[in-house]
PDB file of N, CA and C in Angstrom:
ATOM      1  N   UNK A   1      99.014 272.266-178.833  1.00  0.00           N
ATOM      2  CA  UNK A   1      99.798 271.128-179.285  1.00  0.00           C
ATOM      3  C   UNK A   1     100.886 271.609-180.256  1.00  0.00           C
ATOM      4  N   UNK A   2     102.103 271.274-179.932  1.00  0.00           N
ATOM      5  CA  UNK A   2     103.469 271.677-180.845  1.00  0.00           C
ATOM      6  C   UNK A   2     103.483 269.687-181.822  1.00  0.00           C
ATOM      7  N   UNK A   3     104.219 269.579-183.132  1.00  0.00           N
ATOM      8  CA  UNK A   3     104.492 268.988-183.991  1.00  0.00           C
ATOM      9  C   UNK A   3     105.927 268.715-183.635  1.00  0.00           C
ATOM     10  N   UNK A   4     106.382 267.617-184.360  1.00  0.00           N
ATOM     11  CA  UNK A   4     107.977 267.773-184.519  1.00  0.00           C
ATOM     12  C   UNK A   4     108.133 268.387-185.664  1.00  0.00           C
ATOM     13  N   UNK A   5     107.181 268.771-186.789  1.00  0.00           N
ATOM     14  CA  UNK A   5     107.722 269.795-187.914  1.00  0.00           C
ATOM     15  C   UNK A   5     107.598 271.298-187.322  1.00  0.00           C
ATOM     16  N   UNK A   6     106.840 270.949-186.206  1.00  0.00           N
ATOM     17  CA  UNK A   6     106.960 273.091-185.940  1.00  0.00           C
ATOM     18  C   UNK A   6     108.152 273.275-184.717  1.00  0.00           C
ATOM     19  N   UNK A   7     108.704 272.391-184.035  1.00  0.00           N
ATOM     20  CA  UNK A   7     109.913 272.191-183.638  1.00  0.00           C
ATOM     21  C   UNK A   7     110.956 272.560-184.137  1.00  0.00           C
ATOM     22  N   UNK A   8     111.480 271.458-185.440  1.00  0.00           N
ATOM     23  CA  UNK A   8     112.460 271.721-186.444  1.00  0.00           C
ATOM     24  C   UNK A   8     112.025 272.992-187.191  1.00  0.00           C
ATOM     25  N   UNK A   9     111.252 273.565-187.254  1.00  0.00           N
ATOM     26  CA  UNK A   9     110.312 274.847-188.389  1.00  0.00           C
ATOM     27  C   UNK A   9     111.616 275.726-187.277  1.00  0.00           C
ATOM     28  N   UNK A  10     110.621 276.254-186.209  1.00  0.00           N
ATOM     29  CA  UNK A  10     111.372 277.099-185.023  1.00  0.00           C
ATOM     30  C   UNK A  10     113.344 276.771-184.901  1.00  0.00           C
ATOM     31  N   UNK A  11     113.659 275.762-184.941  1.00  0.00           N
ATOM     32  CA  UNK A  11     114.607 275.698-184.838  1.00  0.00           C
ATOM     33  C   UNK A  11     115.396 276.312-185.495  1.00  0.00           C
ATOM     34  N   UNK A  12     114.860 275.701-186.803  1.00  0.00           N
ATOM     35  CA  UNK A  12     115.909 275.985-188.617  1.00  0.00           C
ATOM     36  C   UNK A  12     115.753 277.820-188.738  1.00  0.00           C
ATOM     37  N   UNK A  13     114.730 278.046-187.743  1.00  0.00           N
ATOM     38  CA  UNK A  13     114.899 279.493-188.395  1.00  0.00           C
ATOM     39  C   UNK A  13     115.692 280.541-187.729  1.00  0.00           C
ATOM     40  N   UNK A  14     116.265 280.061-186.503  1.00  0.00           N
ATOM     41  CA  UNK A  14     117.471 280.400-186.069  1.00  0.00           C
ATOM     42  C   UNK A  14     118.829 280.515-187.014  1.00  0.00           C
ATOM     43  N   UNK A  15     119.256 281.816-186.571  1.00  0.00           N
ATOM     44  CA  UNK A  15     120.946 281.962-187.456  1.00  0.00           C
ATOM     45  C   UNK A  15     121.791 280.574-186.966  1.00  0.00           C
ATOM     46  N   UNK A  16     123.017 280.429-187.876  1.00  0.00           N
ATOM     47  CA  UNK A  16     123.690 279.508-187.669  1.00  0.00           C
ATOM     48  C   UNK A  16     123.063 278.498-187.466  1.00  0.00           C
ATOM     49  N   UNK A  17     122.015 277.615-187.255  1.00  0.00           N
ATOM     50  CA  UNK A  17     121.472 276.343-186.660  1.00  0.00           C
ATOM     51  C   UNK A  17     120.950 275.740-188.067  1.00  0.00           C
ATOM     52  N   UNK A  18     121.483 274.523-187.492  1.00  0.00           N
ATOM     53  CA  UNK A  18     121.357 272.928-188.580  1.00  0.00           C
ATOM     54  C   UNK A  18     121.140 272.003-187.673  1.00  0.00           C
ATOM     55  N   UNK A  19     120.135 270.924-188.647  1.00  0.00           N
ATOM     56  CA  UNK A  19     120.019 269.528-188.016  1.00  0.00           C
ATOM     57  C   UNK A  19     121.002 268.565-188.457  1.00  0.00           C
ATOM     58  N   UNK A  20     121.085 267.568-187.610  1.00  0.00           N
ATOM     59  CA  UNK A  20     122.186 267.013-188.115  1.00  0.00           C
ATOM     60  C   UNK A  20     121.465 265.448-187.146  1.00  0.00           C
ATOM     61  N   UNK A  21     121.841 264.146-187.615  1.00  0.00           N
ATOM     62  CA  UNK A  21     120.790 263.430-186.903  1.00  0.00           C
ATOM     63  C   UNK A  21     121.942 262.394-185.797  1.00  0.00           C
ATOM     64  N   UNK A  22     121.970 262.361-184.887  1.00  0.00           N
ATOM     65  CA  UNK A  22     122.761 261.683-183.479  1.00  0.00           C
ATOM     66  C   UNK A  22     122.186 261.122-182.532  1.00  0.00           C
ATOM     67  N   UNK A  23     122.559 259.837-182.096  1.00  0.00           N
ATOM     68  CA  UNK A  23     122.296 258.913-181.901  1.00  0.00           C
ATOM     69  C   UNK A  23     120.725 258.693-182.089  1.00  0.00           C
ATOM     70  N   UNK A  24     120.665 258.470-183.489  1.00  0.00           N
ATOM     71  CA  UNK A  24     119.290 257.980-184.052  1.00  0.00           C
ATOM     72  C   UNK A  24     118.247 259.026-184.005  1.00  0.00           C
ATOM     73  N   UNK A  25     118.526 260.247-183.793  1.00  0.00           N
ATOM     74  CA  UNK A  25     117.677 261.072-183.492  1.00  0.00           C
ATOM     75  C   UNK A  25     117.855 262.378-183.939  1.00  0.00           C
ATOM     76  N   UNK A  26     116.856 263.249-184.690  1.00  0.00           N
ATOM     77  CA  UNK A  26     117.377 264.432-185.035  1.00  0.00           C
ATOM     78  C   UNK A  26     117.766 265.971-183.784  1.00  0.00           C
ATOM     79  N   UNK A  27     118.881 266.315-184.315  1.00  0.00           N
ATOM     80  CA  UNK A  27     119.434 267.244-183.174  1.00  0.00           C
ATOM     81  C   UNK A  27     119.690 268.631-183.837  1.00  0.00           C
ATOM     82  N   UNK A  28     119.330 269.789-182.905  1.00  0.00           N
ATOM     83  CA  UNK A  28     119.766 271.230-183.944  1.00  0.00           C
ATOM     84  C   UNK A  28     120.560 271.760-183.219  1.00  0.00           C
ATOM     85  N   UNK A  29     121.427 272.235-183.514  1.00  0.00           N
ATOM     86  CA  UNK A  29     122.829 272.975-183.226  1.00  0.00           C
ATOM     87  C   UNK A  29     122.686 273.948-183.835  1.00  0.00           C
ATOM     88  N   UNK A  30     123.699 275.057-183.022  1.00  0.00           N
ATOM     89  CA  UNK A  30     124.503 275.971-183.718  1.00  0.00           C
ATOM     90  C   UNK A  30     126.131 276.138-182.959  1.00  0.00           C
ATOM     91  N   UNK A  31     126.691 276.479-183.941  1.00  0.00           N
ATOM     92  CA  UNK A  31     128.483 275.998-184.353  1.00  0.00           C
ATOM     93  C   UNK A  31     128.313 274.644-183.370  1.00  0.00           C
ATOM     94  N   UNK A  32     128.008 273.799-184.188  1.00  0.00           N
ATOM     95  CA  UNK A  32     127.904 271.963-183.521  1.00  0.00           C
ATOM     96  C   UNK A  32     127.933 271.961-181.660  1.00  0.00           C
ATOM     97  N   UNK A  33     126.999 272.685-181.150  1.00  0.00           N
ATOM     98  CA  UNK A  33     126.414 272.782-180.194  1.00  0.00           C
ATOM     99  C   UNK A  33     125.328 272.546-179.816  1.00  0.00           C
ATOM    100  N   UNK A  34     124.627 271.296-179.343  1.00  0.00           N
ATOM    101  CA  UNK A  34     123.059 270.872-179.650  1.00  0.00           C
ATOM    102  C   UNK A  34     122.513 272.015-178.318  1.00  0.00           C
ATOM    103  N   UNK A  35     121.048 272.154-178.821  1.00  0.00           N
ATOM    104  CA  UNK A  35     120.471 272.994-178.308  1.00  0.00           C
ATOM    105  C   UNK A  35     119.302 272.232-177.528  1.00  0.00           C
ATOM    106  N   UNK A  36     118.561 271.091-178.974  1.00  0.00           N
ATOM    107  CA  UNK A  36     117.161 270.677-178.617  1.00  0.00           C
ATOM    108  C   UNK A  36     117.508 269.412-179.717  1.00  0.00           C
ATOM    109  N   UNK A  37     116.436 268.900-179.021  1.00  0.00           N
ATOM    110  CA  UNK A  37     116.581 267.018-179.874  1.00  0.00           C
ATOM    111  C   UNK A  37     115.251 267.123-180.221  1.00  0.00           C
ATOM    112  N   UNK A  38     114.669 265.987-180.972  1.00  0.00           N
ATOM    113  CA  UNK A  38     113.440 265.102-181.085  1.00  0.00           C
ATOM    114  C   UNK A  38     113.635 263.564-181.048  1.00  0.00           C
ATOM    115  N   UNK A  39     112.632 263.058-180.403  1.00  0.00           N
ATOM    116  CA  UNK A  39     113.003 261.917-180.475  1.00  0.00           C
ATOM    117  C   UNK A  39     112.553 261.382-181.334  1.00  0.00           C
ATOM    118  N   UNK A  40     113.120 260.277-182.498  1.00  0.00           N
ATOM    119  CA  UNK A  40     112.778 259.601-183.440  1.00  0.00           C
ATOM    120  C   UNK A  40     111.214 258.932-183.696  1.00  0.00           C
ATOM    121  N   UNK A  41     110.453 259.247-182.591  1.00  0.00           N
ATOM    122  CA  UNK A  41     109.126 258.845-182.713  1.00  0.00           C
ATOM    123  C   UNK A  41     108.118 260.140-183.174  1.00  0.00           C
ATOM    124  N   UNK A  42     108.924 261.560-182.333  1.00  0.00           N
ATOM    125  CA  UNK A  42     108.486 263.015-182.761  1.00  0.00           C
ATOM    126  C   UNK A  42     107.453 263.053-181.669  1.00  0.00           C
ATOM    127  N   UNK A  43     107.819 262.308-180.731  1.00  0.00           N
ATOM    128  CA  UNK A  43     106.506 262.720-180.015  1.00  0.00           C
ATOM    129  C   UNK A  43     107.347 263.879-178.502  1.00  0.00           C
ATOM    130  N   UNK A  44     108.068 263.656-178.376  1.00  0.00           N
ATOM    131  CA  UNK A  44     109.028 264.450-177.109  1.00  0.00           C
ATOM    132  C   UNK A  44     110.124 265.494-177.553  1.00  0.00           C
ATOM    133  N   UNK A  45     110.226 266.374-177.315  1.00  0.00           N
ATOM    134  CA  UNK A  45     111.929 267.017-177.748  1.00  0.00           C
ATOM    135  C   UNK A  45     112.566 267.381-176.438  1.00  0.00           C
ATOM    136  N   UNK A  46     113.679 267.194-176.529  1.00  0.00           N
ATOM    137  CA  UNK A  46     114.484 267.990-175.427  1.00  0.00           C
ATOM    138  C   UNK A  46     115.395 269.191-175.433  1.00  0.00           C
ATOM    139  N   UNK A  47     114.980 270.155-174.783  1.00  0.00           N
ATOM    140  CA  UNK A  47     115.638 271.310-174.473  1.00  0.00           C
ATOM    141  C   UNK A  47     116.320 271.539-173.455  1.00  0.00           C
ATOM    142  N   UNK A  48     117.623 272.627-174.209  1.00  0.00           N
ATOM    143  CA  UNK A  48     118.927 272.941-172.880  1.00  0.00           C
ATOM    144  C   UNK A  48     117.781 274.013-172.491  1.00  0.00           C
ATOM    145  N   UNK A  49     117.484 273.681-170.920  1.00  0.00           N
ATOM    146  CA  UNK A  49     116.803 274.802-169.998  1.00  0.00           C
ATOM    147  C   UNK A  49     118.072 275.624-169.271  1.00  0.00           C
ATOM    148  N   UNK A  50     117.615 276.511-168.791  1.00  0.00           N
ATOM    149  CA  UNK A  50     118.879 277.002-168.138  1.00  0.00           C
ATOM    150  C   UNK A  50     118.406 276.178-166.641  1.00  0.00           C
ATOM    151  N   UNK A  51     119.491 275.567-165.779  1.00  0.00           N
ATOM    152  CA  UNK A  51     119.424 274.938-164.658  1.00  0.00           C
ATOM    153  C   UNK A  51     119.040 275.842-163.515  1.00  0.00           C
ATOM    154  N   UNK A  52     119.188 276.872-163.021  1.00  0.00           N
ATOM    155  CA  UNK A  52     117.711 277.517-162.240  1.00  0.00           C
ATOM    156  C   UNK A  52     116.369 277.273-162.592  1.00  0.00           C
ATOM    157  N   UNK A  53     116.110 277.363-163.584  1.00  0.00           N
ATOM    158  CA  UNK A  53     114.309 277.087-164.689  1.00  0.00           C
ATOM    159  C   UNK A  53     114.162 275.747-164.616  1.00  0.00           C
ATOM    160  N   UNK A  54     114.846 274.684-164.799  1.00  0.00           N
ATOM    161  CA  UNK A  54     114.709 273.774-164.865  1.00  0.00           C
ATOM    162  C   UNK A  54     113.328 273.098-164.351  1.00  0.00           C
ATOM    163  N   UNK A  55     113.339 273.274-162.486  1.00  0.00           N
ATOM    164  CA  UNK A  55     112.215 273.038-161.526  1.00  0.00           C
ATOM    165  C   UNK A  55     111.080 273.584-161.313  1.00  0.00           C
ATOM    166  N   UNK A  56     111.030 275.067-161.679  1.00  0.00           N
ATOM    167  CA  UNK A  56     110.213 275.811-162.015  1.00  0.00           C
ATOM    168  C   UNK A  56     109.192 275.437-163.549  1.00  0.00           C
ATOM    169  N   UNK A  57     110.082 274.764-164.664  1.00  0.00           N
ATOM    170  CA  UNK A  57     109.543 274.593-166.091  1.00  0.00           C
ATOM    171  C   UNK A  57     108.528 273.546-165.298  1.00  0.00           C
ATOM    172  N   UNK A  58     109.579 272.363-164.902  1.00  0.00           N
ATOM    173  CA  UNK A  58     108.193 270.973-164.502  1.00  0.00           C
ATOM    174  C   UNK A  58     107.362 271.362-163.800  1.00  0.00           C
ATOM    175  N   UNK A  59     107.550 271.786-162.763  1.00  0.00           N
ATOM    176  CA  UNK A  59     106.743 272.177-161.801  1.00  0.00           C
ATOM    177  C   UNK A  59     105.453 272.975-162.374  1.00  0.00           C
ATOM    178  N   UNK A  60     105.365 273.730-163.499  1.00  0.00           N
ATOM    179  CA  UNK A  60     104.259 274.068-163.922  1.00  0.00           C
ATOM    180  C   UNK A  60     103.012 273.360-164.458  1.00  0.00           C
ATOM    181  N   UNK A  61     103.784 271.976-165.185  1.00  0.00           N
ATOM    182  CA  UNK A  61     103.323 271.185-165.729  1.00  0.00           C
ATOM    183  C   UNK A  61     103.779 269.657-165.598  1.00  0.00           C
ATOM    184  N   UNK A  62     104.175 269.509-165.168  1.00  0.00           N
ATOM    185  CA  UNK A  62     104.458 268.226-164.224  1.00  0.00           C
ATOM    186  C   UNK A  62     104.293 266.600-165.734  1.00  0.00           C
ATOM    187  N   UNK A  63     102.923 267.266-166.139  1.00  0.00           N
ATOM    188  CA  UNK A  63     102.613 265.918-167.159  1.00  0.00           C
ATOM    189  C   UNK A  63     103.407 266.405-168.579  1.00  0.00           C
ATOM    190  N   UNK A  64     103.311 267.884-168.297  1.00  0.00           N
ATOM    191  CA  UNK A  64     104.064 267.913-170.265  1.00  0.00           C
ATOM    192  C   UNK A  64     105.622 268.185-170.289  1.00  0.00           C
ATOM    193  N   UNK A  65     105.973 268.358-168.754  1.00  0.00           N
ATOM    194  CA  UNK A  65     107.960 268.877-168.838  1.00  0.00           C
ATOM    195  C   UNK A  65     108.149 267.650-167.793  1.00  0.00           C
ATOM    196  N   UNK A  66     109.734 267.338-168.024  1.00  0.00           N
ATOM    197  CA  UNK A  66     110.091 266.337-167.066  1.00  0.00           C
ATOM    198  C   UNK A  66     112.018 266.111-167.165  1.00  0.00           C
ATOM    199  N   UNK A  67     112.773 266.395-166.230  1.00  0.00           N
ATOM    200  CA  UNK A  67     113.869 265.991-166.185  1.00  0.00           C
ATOM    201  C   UNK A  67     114.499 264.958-167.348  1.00  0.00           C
ATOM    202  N   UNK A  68     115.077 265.551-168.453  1.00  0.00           N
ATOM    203  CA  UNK A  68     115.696 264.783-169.372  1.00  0.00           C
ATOM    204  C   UNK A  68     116.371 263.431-168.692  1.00  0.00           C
ATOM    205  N   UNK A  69     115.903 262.363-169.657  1.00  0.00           N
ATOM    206  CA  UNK A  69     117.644 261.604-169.082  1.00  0.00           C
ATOM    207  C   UNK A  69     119.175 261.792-169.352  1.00  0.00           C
ATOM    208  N   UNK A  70     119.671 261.380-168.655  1.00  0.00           N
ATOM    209  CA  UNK A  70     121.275 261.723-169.066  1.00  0.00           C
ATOM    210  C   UNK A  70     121.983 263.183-168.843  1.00  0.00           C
ATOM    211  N   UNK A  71     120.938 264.042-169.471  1.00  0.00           N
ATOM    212  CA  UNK A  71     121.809 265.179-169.136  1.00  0.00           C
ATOM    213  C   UNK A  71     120.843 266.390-168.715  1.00  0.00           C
ATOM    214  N   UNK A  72     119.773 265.917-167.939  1.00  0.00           N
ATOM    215  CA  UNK A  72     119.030 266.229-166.885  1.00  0.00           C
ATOM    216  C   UNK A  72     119.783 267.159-165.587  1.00  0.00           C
ATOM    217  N   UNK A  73     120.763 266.568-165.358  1.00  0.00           N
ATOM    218  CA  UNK A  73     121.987 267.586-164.084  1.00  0.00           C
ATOM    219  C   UNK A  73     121.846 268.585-164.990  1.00  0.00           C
ATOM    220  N   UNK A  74     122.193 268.538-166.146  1.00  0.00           N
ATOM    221  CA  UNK A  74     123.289 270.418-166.874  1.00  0.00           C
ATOM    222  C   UNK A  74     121.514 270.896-167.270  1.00  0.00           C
ATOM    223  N   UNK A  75     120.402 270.780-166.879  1.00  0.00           N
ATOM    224  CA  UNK A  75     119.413 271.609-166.781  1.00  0.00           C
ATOM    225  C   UNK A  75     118.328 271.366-168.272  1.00  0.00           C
ATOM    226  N   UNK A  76     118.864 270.090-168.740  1.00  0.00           N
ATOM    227  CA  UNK A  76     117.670 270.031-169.527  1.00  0.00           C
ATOM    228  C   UNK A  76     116.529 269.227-169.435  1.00  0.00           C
ATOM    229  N   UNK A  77     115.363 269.573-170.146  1.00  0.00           N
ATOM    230  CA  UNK A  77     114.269 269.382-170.132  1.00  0.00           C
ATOM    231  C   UNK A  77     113.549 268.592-171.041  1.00  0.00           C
ATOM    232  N   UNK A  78     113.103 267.493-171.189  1.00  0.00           N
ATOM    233  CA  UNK A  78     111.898 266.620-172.001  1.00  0.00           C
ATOM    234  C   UNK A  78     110.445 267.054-172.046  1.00  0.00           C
ATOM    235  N   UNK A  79     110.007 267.465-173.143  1.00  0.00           N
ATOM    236  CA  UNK A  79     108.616 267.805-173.462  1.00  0.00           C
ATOM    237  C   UNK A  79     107.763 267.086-174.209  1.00  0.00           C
ATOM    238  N   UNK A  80     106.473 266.609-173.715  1.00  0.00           N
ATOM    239  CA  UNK A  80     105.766 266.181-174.602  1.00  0.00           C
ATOM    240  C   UNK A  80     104.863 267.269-175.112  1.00  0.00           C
ATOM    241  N   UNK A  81     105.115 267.197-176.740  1.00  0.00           N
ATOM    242  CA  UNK A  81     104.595 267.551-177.754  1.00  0.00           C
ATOM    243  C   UNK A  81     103.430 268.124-177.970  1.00  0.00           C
ATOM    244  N   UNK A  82     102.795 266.721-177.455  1.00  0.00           N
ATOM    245  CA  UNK A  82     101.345 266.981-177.758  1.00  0.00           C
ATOM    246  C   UNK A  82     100.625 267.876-176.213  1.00  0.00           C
ATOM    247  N   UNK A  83     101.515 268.335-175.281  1.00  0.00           N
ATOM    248  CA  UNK A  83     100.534 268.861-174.191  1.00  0.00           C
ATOM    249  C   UNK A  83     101.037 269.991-174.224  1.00  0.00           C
ATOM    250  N   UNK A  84     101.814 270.688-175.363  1.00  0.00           N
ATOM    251  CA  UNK A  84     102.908 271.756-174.908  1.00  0.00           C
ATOM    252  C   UNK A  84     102.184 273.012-176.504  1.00  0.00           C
ATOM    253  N   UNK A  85     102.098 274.430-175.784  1.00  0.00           N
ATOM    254  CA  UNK A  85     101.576 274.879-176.779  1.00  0.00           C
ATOM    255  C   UNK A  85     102.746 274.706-177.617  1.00  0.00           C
ATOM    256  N   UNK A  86     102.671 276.086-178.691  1.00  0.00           N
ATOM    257  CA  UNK A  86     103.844 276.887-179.748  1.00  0.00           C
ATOM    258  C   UNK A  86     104.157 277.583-179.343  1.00  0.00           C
ATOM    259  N   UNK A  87     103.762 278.498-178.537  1.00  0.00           N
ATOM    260  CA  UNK A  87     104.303 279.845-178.343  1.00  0.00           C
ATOM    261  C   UNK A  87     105.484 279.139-177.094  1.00  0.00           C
ATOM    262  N   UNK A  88     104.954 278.283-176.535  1.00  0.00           N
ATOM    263  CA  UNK A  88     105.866 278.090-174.923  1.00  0.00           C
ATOM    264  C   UNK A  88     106.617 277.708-175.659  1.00  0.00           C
ATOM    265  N   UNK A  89     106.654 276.384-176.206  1.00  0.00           N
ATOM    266  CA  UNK A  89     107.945 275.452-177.313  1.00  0.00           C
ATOM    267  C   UNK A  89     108.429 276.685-177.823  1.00  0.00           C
ATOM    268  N   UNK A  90     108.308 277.776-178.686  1.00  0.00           N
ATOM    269  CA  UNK A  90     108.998 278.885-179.279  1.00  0.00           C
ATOM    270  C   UNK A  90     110.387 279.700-178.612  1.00  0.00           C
ATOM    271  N   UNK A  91     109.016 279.374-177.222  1.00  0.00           N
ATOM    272  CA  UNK A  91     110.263 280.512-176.002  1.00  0.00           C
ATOM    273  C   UNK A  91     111.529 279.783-175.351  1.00  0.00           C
ATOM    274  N   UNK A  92     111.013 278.113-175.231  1.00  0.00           N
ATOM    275  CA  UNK A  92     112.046 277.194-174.771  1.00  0.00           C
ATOM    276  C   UNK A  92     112.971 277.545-175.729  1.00  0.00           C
ATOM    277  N   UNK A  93     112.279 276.964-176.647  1.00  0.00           N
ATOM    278  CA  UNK A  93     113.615 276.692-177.910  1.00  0.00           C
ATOM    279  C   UNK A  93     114.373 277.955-178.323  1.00  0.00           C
ATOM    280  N   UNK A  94     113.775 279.091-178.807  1.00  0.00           N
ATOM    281  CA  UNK A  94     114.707 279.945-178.516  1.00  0.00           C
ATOM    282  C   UNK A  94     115.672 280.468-176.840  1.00  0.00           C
ATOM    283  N   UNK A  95     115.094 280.084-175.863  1.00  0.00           N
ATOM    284  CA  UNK A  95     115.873 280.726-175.125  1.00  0.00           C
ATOM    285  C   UNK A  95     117.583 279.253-175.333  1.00  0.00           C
ATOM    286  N   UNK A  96     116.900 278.486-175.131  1.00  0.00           N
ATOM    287  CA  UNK A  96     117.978 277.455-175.911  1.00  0.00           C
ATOM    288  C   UNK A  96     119.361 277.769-176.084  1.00  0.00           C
ATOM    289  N   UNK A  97     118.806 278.171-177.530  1.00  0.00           N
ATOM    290  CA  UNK A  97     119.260 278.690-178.625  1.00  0.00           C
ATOM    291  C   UNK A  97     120.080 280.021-178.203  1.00  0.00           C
ATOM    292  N   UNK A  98     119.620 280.918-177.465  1.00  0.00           N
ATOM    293  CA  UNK A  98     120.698 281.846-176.973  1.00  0.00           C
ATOM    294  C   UNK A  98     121.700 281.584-175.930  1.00  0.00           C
ATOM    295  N   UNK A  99     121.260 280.246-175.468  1.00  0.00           N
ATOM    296  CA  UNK A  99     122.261 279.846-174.658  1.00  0.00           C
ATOM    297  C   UNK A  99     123.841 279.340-175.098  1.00  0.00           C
ATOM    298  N   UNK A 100     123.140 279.129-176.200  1.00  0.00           N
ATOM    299  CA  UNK A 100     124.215 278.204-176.581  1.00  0.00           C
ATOM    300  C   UNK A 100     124.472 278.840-178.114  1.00  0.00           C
ATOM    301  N   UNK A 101     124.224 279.636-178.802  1.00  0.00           N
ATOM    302  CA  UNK A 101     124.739 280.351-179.966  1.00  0.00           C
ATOM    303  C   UNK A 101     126.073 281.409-179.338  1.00  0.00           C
ATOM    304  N   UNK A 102     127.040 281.938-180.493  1.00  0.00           N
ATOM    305  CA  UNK A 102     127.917 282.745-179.950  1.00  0.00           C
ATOM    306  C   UNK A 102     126.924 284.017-179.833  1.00  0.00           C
ATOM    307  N   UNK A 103     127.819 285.071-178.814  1.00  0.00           N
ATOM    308  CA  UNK A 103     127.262 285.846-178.121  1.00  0.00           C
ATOM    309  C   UNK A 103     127.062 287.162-179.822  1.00  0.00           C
ATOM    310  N   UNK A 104     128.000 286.946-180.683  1.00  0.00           N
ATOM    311  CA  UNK A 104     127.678 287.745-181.478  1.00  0.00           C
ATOM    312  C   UNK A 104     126.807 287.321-182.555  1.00  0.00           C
ATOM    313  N   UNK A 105     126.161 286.601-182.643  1.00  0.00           N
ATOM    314  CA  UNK A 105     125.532 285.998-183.179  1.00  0.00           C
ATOM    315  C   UNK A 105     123.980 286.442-182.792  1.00  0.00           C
ATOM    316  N   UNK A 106     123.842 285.709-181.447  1.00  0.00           N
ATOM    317  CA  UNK A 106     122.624 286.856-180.718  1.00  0.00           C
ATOM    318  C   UNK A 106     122.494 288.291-180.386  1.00  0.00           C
ATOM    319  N   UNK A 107     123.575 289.268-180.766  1.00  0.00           N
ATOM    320  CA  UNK A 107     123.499 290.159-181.301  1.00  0.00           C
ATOM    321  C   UNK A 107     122.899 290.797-182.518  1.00  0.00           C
ATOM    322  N   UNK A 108     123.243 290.212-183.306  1.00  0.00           N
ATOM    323  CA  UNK A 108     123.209 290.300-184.480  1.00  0.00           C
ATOM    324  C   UNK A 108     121.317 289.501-184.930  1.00  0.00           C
ATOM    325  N   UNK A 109     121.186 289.036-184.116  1.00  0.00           N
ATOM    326  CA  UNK A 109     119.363 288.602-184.135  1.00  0.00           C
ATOM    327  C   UNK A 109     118.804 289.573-183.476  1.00  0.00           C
ATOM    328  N   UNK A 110     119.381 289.754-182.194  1.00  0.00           N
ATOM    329  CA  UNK A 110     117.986 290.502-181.513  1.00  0.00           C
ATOM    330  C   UNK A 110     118.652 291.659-182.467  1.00  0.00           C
ATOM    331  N   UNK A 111     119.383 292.760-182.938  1.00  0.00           N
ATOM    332  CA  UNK A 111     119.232 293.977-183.562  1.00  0.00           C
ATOM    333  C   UNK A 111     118.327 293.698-185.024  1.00  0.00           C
ATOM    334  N   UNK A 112     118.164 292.414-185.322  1.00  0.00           N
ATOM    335  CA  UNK A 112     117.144 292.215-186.623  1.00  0.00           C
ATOM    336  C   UNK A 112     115.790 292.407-185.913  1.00  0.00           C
ATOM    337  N   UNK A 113     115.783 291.805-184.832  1.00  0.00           N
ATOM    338  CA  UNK A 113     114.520 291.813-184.170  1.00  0.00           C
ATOM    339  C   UNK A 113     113.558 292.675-183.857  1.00  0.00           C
TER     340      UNK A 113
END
């Protein structure tokens, strides 16, 4: 079971990335690029999957991943919380996060890494 504080935890500890809260809901970016949401209840977050993974993510788990709304086409993903470990939520959210951070930026992590 992942939290919405070990969500935002994982998130915030990414370079460059801040929450910032849109349309009613908290969102983490980096350079004002959302990556992953929560929804204001904390029970779901959504992640930019990369759109190959997308079918493959649900398809594993069918009850805990599911085609975002709205922006479900560009490959993201809705998770519930409570069926989803940490380590998987870790790997979503960072791979995310390298999607969408500048490329020197993820440089500059994985050589900390």
């Amino acid at each position: 079971m992942t939290t919405a504080n070990e969500v935002r935890r994982i998130a915030l500890s990414l370079p460059e990335t801040e929450e910032r809260e849109t349309w009613g809901e908290p969102t983490f970016r980096t350079k004002n690029k959302i990556f992953v949401t929560l929804s204001a209840d904390g029970k779901t977050a959504g992640v930019k999957a990369r759109k190959e993974h997308q079918t493959s993510i649900i398809a594993s788990d069918p009850t805990t991943f599911s085609v975002a709304p709205y922006v479900g086409r560009f490959g993201w993903v809705t998770v519930e919380l409570k069926r989803v470990g940490r380590e998987a939520m870790r790997i979503l959210i960072v791979d995310a996060w390298r999607r969408t951070a500048p490329k020197r930026t993820v440089a500059t992590y994985d050589a900390k890494a």
